[in-house]
PDB file of N, CA and C in Angstrom:
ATOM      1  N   UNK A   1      63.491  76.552 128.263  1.00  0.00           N
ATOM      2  CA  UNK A   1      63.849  77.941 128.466  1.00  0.00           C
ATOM      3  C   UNK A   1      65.233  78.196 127.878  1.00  0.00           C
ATOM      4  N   UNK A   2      65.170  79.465 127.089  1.00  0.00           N
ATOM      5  CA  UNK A   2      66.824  79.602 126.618  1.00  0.00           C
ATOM      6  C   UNK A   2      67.431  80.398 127.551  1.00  0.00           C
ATOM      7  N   UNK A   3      68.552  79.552 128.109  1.00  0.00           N
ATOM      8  CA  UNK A   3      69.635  80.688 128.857  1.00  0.00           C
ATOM      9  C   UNK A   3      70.389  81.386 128.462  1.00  0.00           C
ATOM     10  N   UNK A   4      71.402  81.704 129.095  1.00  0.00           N
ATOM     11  CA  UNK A   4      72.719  82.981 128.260  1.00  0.00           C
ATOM     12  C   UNK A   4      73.841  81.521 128.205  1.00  0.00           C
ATOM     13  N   UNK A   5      73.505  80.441 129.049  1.00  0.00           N
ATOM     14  CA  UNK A   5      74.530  79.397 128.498  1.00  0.00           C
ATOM     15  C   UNK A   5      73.791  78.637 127.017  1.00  0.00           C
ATOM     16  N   UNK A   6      72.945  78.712 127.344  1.00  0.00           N
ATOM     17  CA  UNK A   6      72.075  77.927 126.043  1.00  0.00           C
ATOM     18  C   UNK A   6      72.449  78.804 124.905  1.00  0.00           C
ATOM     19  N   UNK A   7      73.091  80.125 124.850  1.00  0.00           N
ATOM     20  CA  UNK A   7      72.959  80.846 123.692  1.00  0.00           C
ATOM     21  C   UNK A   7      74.112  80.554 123.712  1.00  0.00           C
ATOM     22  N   UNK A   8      75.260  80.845 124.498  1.00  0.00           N
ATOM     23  CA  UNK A   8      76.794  80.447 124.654  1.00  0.00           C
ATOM     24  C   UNK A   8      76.970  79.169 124.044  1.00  0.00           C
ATOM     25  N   UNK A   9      76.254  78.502 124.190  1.00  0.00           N
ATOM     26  CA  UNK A   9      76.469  76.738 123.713  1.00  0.00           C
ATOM     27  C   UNK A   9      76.151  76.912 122.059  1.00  0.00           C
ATOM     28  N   UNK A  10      75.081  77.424 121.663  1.00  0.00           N
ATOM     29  CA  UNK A  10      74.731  77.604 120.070  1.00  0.00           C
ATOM     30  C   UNK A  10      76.012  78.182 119.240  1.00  0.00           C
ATOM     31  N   UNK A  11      76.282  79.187 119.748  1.00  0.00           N
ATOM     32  CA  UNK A  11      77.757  79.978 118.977  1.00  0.00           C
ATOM     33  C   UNK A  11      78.848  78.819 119.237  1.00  0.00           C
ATOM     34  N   UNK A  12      78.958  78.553 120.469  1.00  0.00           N
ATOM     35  CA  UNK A  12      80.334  77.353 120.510  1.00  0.00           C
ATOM     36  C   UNK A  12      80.569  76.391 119.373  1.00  0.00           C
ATOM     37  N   UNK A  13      78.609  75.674 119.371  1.00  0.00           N
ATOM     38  CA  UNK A  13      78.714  74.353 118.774  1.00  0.00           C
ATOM     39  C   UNK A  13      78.784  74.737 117.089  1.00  0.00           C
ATOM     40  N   UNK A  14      77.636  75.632 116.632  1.00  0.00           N
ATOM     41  CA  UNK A  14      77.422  75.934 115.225  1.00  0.00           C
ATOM     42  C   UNK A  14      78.422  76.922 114.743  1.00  0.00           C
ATOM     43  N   UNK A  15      80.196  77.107 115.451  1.00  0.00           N
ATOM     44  CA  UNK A  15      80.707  78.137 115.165  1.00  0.00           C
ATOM     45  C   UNK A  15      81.443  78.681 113.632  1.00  0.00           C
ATOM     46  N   UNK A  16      80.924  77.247 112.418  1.00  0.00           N
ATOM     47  CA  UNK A  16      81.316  77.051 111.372  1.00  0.00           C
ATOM     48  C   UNK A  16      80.099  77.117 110.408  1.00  0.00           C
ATOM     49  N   UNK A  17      80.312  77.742 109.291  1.00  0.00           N
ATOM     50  CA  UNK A  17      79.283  77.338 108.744  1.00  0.00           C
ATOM     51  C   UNK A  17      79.136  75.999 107.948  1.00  0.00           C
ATOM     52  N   UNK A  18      77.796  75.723 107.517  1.00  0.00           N
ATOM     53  CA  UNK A  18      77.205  74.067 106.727  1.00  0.00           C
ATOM     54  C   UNK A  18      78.471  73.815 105.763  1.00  0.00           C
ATOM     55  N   UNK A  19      79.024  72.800 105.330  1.00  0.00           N
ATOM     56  CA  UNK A  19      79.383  72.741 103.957  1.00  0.00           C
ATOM     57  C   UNK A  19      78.926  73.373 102.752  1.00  0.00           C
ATOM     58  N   UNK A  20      77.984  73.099 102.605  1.00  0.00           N
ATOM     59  CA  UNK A  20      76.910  74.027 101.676  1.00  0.00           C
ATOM     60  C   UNK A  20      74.939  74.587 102.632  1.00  0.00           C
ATOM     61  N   UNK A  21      74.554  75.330 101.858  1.00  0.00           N
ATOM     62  CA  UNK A  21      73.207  75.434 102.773  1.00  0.00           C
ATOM     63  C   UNK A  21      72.338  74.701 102.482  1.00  0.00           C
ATOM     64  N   UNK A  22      72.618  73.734 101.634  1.00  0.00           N
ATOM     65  CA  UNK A  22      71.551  72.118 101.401  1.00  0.00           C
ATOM     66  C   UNK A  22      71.992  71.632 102.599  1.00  0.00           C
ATOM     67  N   UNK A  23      72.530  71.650 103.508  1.00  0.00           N
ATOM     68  CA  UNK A  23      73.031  70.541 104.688  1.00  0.00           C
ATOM     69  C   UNK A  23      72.253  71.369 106.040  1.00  0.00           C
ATOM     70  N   UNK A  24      71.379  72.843 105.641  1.00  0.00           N
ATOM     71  CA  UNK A  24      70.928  73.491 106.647  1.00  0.00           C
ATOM     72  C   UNK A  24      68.956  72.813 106.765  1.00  0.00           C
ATOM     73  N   UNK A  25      68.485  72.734 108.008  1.00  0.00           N
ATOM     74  CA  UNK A  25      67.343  71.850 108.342  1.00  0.00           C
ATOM     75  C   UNK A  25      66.226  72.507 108.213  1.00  0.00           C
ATOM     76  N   UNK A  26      65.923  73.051 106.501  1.00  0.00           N
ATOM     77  CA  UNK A  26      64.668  74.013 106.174  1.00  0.00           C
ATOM     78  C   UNK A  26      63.687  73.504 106.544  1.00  0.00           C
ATOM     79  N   UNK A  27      63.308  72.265 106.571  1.00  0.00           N
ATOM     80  CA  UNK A  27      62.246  71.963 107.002  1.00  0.00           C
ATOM     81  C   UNK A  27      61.765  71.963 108.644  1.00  0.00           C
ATOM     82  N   UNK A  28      62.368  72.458 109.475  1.00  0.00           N
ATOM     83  CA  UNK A  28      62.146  73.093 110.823  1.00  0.00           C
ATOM     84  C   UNK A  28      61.116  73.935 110.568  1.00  0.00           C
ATOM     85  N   UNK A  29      62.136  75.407 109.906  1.00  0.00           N
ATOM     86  CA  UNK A  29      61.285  76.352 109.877  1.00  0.00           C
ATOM     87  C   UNK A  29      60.343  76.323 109.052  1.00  0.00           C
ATOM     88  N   UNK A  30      60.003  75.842 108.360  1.00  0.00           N
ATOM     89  CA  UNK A  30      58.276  75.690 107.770  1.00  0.00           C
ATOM     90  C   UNK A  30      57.351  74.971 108.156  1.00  0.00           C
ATOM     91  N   UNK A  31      58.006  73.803 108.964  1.00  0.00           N
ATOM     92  CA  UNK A  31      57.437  73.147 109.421  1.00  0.00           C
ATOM     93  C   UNK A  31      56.510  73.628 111.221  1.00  0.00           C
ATOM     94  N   UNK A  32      57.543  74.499 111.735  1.00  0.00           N
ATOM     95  CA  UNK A  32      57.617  75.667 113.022  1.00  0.00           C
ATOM     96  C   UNK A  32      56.808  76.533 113.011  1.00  0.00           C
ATOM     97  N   UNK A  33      57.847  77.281 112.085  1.00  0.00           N
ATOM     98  CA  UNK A  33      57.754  78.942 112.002  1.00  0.00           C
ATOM     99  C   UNK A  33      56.857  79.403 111.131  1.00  0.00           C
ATOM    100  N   UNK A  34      56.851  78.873 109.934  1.00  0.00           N
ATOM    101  CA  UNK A  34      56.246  79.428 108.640  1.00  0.00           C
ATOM    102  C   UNK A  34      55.149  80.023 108.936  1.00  0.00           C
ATOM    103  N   UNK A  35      53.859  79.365 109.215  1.00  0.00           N
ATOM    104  CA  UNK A  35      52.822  79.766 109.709  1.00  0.00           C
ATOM    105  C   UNK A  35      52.454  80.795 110.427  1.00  0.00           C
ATOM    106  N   UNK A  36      53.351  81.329 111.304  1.00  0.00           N
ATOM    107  CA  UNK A  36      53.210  82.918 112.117  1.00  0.00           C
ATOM    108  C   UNK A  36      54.416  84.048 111.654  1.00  0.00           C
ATOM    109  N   UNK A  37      55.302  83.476 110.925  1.00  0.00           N
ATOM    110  CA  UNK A  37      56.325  83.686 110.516  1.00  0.00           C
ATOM    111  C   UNK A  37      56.236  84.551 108.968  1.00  0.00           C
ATOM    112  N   UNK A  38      55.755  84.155 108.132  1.00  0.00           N
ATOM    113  CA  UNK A  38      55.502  83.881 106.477  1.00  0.00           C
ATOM    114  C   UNK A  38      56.951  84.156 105.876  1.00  0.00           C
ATOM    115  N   UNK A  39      57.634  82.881 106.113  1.00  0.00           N
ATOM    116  CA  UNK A  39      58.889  82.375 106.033  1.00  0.00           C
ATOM    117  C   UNK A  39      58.982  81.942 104.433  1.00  0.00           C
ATOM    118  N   UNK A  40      59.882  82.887 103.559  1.00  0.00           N
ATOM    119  CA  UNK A  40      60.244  82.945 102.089  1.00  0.00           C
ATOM    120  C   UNK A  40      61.417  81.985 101.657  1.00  0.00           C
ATOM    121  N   UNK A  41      62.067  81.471 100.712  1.00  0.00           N
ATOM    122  CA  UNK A  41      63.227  81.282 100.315  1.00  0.00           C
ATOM    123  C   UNK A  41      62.951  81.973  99.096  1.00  0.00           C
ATOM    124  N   UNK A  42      64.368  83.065  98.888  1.00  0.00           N
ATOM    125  CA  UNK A  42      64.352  83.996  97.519  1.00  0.00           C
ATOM    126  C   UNK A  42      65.609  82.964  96.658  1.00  0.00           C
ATOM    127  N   UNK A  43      65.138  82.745  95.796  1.00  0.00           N
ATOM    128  CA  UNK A  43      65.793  81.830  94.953  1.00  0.00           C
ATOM    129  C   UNK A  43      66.568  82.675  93.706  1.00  0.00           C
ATOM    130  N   UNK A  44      65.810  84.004  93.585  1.00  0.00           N
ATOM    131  CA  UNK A  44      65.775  84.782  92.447  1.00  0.00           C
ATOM    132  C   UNK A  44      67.059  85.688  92.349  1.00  0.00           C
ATOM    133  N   UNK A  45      67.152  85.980  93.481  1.00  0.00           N
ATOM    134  CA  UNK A  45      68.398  87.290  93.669  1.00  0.00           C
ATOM    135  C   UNK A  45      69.840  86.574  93.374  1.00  0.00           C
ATOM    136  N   UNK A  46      71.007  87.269  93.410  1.00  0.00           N
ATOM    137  CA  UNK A  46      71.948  87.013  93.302  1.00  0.00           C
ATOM    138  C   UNK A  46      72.564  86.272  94.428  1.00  0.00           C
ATOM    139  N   UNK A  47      71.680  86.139  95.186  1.00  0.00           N
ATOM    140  CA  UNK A  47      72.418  85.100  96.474  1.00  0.00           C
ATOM    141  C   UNK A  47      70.582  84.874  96.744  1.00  0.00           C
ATOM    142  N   UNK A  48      71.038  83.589  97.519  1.00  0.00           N
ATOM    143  CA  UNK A  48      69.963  83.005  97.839  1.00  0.00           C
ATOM    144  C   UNK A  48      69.487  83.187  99.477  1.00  0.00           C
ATOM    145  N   UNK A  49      68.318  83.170  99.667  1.00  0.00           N
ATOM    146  CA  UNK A  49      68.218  84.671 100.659  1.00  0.00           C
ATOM    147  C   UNK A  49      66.922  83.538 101.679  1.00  0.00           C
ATOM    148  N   UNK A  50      67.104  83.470 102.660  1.00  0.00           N
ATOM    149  CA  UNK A  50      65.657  83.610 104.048  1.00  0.00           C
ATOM    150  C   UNK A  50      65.173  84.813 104.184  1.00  0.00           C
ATOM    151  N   UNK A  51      64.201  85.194 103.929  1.00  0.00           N
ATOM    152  CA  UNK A  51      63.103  86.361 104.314  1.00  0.00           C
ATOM    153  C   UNK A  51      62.325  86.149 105.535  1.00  0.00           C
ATOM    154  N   UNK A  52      62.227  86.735 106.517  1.00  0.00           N
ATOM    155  CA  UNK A  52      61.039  86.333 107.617  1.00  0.00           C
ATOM    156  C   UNK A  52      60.813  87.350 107.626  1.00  0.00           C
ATOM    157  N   UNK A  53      59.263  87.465 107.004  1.00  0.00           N
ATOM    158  CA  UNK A  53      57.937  88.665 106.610  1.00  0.00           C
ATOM    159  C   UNK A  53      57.438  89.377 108.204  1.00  0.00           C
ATOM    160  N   UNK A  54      57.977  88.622 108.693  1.00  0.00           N
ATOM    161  CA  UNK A  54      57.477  89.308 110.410  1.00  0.00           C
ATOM    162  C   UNK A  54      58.216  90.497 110.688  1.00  0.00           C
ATOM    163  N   UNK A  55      59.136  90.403 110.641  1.00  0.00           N
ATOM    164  CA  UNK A  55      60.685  91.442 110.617  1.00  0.00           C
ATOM    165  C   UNK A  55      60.751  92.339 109.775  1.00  0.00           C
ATOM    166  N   UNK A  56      60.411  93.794 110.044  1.00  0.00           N
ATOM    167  CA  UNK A  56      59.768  94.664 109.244  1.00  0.00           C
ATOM    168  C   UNK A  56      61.517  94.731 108.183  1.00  0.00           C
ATOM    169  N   UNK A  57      60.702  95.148 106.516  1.00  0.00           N
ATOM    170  CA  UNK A  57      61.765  95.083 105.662  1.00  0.00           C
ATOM    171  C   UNK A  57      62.909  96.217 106.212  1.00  0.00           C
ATOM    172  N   UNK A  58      62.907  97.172 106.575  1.00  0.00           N
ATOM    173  CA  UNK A  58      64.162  97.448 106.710  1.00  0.00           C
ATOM    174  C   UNK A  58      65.286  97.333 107.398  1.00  0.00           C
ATOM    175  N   UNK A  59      64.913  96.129 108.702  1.00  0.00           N
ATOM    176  CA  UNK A  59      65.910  95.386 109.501  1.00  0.00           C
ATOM    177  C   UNK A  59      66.912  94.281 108.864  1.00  0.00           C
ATOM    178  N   UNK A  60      68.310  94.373 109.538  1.00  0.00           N
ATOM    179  CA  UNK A  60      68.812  93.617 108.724  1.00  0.00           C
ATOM    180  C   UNK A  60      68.645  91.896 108.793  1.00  0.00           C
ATOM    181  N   UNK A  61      67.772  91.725 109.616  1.00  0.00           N
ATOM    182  CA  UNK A  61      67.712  90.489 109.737  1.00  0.00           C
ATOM    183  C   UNK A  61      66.250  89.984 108.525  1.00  0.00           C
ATOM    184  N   UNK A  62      65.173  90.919 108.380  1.00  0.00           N
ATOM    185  CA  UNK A  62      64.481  90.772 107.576  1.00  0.00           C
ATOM    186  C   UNK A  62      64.550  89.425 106.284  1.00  0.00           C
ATOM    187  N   UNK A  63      66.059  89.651 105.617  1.00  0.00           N
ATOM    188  CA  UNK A  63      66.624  88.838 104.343  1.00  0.00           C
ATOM    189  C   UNK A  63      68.162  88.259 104.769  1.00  0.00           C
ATOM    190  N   UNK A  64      68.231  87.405 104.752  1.00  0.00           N
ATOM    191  CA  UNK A  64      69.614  86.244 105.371  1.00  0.00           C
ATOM    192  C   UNK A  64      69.743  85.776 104.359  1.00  0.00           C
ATOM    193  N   UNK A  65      71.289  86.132 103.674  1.00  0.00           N
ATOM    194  CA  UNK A  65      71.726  84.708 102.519  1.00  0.00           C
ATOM    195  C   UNK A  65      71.967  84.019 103.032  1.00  0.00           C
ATOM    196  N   UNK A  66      71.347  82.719 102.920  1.00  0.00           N
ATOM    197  CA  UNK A  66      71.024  81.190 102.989  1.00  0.00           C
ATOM    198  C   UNK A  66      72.835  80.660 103.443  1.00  0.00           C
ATOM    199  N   UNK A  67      74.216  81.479 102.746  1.00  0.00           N
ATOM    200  CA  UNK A  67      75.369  80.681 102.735  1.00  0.00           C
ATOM    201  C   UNK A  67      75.663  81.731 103.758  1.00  0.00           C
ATOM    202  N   UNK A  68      75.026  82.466 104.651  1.00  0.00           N
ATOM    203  CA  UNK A  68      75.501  83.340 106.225  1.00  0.00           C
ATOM    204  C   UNK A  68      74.879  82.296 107.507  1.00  0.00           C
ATOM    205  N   UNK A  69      73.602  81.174 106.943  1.00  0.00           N
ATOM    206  CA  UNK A  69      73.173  80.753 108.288  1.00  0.00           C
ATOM    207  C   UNK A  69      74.370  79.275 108.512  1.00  0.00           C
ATOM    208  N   UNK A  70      74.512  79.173 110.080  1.00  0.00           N
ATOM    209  CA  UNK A  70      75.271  78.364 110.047  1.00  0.00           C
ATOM    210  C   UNK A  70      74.097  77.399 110.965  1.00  0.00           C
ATOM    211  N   UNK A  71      72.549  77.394 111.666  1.00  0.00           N
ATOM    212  CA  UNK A  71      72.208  76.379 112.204  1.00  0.00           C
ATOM    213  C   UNK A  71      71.045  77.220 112.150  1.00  0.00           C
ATOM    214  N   UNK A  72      70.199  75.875 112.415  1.00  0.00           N
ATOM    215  CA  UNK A  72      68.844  75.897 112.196  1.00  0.00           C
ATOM    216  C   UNK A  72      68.522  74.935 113.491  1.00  0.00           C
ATOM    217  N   UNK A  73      68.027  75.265 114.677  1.00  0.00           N
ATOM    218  CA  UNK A  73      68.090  74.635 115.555  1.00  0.00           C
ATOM    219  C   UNK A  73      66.558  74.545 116.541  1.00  0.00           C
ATOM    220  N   UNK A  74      65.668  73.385 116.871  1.00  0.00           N
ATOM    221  CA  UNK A  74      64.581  73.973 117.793  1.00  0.00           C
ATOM    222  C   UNK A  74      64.619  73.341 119.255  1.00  0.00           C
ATOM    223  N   UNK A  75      63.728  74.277 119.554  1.00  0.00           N
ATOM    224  CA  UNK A  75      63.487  74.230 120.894  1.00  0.00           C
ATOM    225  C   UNK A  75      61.954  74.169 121.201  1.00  0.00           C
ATOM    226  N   UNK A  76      61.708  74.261 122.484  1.00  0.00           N
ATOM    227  CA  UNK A  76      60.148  73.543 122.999  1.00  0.00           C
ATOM    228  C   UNK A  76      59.435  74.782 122.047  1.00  0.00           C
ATOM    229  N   UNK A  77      59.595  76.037 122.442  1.00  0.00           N
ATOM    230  CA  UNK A  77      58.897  77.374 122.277  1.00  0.00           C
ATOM    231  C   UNK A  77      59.278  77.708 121.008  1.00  0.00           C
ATOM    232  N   UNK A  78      60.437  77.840 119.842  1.00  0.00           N
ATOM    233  CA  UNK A  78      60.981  78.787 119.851  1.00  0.00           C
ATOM    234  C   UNK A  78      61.986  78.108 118.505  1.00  0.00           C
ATOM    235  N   UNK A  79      62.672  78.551 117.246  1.00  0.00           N
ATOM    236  CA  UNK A  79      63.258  77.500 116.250  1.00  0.00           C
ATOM    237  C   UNK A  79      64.433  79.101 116.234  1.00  0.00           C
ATOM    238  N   UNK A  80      65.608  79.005 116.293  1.00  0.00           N
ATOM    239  CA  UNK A  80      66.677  79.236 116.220  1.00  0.00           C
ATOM    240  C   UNK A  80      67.477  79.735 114.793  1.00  0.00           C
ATOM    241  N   UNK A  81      67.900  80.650 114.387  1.00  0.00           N
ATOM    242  CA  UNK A  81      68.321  81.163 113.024  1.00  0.00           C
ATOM    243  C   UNK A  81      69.354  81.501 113.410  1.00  0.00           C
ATOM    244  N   UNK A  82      70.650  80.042 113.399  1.00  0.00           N
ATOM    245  CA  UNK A  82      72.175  80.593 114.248  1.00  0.00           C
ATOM    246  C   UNK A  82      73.037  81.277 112.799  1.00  0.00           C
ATOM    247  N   UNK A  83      73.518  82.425 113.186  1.00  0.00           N
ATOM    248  CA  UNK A  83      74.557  83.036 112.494  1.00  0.00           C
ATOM    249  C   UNK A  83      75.883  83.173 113.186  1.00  0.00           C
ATOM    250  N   UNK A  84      76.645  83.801 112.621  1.00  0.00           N
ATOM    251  CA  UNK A  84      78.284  84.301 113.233  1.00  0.00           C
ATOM    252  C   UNK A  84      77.989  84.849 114.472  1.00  0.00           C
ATOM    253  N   UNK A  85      77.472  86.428 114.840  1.00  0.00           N
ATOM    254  CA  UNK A  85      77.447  86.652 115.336  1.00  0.00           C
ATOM    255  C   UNK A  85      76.158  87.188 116.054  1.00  0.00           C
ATOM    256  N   UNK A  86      75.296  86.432 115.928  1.00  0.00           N
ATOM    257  CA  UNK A  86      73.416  86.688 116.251  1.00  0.00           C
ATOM    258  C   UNK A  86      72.524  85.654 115.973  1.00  0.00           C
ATOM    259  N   UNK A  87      72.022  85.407 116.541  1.00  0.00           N
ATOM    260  CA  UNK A  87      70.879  84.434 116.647  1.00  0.00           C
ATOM    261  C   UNK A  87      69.600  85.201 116.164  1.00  0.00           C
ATOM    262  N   UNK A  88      68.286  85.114 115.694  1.00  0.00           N
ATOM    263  CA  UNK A  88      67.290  84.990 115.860  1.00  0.00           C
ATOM    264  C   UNK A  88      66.663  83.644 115.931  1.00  0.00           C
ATOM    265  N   UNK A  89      65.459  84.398 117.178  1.00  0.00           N
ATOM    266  CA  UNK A  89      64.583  83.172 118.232  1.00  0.00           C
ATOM    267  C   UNK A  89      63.394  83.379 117.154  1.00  0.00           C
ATOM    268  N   UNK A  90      62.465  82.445 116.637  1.00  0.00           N
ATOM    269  CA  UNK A  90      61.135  82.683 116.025  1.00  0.00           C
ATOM    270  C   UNK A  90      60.684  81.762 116.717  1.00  0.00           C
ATOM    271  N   UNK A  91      59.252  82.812 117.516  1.00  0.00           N
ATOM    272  CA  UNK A  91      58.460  82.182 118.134  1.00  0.00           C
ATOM    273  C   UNK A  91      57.509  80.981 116.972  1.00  0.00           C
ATOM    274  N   UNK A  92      57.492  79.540 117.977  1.00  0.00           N
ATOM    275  CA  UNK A  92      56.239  79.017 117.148  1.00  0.00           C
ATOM    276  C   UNK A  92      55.168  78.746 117.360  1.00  0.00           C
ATOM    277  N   UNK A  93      54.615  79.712 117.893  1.00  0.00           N
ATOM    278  CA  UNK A  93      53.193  80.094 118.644  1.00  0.00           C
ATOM    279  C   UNK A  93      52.651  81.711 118.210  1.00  0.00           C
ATOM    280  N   UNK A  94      53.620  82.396 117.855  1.00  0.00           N
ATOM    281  CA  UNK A  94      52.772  83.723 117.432  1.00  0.00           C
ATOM    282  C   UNK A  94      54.119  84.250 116.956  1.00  0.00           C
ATOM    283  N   UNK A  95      54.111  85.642 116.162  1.00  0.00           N
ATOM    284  CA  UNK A  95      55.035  85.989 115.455  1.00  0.00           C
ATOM    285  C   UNK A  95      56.165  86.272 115.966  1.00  0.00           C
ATOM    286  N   UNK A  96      56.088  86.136 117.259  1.00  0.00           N
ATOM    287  CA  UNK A  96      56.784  86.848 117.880  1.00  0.00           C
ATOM    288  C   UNK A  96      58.623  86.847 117.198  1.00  0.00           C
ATOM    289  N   UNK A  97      59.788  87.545 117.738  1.00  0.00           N
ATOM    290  CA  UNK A  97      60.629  87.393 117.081  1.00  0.00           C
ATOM    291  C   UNK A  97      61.733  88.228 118.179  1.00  0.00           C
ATOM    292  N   UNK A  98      62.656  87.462 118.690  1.00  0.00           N
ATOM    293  CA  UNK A  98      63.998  87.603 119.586  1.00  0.00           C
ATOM    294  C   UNK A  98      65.482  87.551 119.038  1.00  0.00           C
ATOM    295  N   UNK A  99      66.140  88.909 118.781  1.00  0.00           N
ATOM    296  CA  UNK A  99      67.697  88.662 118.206  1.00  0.00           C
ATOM    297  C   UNK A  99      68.443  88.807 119.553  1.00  0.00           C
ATOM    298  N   UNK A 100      69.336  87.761 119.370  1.00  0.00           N
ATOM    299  CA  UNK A 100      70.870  87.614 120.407  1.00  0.00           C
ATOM    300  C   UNK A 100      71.793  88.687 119.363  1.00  0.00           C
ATOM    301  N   UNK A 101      72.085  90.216 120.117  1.00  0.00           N
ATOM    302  CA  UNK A 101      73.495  89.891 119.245  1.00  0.00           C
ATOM    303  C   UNK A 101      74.754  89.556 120.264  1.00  0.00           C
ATOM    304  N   UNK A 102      75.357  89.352 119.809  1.00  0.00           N
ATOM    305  CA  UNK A 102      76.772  88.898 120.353  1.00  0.00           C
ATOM    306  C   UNK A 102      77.785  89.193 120.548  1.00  0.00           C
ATOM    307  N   UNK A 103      78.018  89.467 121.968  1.00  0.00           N
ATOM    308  CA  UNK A 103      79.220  90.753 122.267  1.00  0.00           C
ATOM    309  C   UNK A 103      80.563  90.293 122.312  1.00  0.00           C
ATOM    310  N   UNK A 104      81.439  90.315 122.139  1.00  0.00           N
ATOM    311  CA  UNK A 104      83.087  90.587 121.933  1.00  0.00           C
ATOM    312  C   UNK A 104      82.901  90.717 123.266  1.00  0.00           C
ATOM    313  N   UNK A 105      84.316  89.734 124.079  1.00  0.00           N
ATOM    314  CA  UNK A 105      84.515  90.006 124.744  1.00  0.00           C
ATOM    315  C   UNK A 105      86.108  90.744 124.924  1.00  0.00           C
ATOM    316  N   UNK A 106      86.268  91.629 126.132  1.00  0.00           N
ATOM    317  CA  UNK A 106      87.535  92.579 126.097  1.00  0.00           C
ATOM    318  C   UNK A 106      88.472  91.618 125.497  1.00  0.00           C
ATOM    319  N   UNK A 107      89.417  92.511 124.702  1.00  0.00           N
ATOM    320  CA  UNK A 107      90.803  91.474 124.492  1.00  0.00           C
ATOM    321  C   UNK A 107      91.927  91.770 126.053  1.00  0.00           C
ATOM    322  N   UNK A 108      92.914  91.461 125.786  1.00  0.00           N
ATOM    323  CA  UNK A 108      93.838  91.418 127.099  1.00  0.00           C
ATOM    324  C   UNK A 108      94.226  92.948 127.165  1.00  0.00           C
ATOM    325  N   UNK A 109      94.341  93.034 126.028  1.00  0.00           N
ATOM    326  CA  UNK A 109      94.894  94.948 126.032  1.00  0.00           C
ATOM    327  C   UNK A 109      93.798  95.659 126.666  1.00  0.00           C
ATOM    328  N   UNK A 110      92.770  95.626 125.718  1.00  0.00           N
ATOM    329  CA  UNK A 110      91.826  96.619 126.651  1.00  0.00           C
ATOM    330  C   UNK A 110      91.509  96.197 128.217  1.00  0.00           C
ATOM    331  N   UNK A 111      91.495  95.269 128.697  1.00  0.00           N
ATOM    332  CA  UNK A 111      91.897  94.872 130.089  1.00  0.00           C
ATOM    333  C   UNK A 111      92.570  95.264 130.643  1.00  0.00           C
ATOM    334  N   UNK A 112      94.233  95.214 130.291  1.00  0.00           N
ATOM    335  CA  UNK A 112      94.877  96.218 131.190  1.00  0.00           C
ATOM    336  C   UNK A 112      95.309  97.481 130.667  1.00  0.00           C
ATOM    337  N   UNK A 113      94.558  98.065 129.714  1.00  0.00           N
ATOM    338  CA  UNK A 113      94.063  99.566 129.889  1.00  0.00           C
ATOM    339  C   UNK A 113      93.364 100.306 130.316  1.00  0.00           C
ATOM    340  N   UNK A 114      92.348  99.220 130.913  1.00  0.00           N
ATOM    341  CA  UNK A 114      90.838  99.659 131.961  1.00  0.00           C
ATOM    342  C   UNK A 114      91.874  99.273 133.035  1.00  0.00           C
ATOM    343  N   UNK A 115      92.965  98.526 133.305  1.00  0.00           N
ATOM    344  CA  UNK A 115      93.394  98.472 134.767  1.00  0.00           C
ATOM    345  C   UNK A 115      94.225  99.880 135.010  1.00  0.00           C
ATOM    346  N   UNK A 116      94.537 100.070 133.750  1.00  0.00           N
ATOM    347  CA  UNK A 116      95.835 101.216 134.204  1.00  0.00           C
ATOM    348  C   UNK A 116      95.275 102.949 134.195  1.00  0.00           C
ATOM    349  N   UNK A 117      93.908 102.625 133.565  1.00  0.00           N
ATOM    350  CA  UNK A 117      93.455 104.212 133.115  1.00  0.00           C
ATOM    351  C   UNK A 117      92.417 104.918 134.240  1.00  0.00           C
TER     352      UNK A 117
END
């Protein structure tokens, strides 16, 4: 099961990206996802791009340059597309498809401007 610490732990650990995106674990997701997924690598464009065909084209998660993912991570249910600030969950059982985004937490100022206002 993914928790809100299990997602907390993904951003902590993967908070850098790969050296390069040859060091990222493509063979998860094809090996996972592909199949309910119809999981692309665009080789062609000016950056090199993840497509997941499930994710209707005009979302921005739809196309990922390959040098934005920083982890490729699985779980029992579920293979992980860690970025900066968002995760997508791809189910590997049906297409299904879950984004984390990732909230900022207050800085100190806005803290004690919610104390003082």
């Amino acid at each position: 099961m993914i928790t809100r610490q299990v997602i907390q732990t993904l951003y902590k650990k993967y908070n850098k990206l790969p050296k390069s995106p040859d060091c990222l674990d493509m063979p998860l997701l094809f090996d996972y996802a592909a199949e309910h997924h119809n999981i692309e690598i665009d080789m062609e464009g000016p950056l090199e791009a993840l497509i997941i065909n499930s994710i209707t084209p005009d979302s921005p998660f739809h196309r990922i340059p390959l040098e934005r993912i920083h982890a490729i991570v699985p779980f029992e249910e579920w293979v992980a597309v860690v970025l900066h600030s968002s995760i997508i969950f791809l189910s590997k059982t049906s297409p299904k498809v879950s984004v984390h985004l990732r909230s900022e937490a207050p800085s100190i100022t806005d803290r004690l401007k919610a104390m003082f206002s």
